[in-house]
C-alpha atoms as a PDB file:
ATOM      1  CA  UNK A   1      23.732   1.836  23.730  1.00  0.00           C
ATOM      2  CA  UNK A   2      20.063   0.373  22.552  1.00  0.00           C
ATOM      3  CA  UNK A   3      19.313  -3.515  23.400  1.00  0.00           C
ATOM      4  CA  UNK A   4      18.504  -5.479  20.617  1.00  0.00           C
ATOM      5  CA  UNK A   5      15.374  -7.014  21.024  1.00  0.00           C
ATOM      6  CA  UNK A   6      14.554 -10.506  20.441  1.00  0.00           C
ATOM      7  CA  UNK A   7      10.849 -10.758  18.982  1.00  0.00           C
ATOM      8  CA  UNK A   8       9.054 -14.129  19.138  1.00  0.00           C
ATOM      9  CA  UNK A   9       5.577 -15.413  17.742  1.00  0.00           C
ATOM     10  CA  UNK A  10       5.851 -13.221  14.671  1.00  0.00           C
ATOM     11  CA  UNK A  11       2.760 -13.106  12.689  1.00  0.00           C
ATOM     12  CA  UNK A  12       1.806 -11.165   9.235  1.00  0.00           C
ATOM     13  CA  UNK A  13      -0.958  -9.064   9.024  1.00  0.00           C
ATOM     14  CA  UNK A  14      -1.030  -7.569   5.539  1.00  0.00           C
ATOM     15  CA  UNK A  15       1.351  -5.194   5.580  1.00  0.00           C
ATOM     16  CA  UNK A  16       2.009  -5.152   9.234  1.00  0.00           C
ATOM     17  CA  UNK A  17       4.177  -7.455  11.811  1.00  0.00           C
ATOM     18  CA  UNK A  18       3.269  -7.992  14.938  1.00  0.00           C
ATOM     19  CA  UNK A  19       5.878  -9.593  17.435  1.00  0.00           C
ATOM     20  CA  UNK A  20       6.592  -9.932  20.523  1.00  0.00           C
ATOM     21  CA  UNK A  21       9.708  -9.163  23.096  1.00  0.00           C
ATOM     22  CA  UNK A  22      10.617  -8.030  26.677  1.00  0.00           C
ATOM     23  CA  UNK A  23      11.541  -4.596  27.335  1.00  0.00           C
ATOM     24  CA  UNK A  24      14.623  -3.286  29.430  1.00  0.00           C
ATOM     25  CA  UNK A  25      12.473  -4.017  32.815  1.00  0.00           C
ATOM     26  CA  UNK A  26      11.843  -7.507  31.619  1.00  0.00           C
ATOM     27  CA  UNK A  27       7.891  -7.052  30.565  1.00  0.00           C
ATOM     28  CA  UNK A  28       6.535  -8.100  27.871  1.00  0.00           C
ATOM     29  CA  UNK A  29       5.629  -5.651  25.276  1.00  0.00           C
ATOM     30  CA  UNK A  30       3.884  -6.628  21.986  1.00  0.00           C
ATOM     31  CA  UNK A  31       4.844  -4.626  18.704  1.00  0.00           C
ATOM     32  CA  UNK A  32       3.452  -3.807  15.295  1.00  0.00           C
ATOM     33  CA  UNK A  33       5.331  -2.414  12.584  1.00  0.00           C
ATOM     34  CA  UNK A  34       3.976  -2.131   9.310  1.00  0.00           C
ATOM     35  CA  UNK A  35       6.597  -2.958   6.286  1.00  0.00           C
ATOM     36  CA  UNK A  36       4.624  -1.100   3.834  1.00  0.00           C
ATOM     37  CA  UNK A  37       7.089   1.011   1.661  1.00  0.00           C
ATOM     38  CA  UNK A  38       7.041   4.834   2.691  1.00  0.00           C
ATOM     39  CA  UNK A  39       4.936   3.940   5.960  1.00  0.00           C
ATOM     40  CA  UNK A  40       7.156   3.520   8.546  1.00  0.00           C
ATOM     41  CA  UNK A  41       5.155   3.041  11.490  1.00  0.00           C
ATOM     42  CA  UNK A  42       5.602   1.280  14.581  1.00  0.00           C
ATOM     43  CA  UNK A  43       3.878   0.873  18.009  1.00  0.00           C
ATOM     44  CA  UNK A  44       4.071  -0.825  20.996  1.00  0.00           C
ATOM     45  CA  UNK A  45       1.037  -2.127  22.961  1.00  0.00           C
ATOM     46  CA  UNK A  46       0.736  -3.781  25.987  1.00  0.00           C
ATOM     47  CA  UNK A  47      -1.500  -6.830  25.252  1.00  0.00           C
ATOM     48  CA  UNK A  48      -1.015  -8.929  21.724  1.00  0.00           C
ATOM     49  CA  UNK A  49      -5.070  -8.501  21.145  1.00  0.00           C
ATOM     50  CA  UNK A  50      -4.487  -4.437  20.983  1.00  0.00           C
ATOM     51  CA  UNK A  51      -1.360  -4.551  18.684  1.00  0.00           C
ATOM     52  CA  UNK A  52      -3.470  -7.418  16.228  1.00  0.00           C
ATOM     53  CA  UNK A  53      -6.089  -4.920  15.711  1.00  0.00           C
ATOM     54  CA  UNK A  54      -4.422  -2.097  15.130  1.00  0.00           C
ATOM     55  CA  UNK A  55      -2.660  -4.210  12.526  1.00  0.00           C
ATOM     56  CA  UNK A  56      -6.018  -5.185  10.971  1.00  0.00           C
ATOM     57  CA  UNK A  57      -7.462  -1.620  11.078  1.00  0.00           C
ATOM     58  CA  UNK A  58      -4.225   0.868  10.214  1.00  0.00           C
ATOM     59  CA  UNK A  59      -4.740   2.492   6.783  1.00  0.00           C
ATOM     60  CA  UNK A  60      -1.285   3.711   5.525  1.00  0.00           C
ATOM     61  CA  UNK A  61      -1.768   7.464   4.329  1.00  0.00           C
ATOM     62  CA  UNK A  62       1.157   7.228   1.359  1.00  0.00           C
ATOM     63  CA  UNK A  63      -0.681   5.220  -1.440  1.00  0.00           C
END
């Protein structure tokens, strides 16, 4: 069974969401998903400056 996480400092980039949250070994992992419709992509990154950037620079292929 999958462990909710619980994202804090959310921020809006465009499209994209960064947050972040603690994985299952209790690090802390920094995610951007992008809320455009049809996009659908997430990562996770291991410092907040990586997963802002690839929120400013992702270009969503669907148009």
């Amino acid at each position: 069974m999958a462990r909710l996480h619980r994202f804090r400092d959310l921020v809006r980039i465009g499209p994209v969401q960064v947050g972040t949250a603690n994985d299952r070994r209790g690090r802390e992992k920094h995610t951007a998903a992008w809320t455009a419709p049809r996009c659908g992509f997430s990562a996770e990154y291991d410092t907040r400056s990586a997963a802002e950037l690839a929120a400013r620079t992702h270009r969503c292929p669907v148009r």
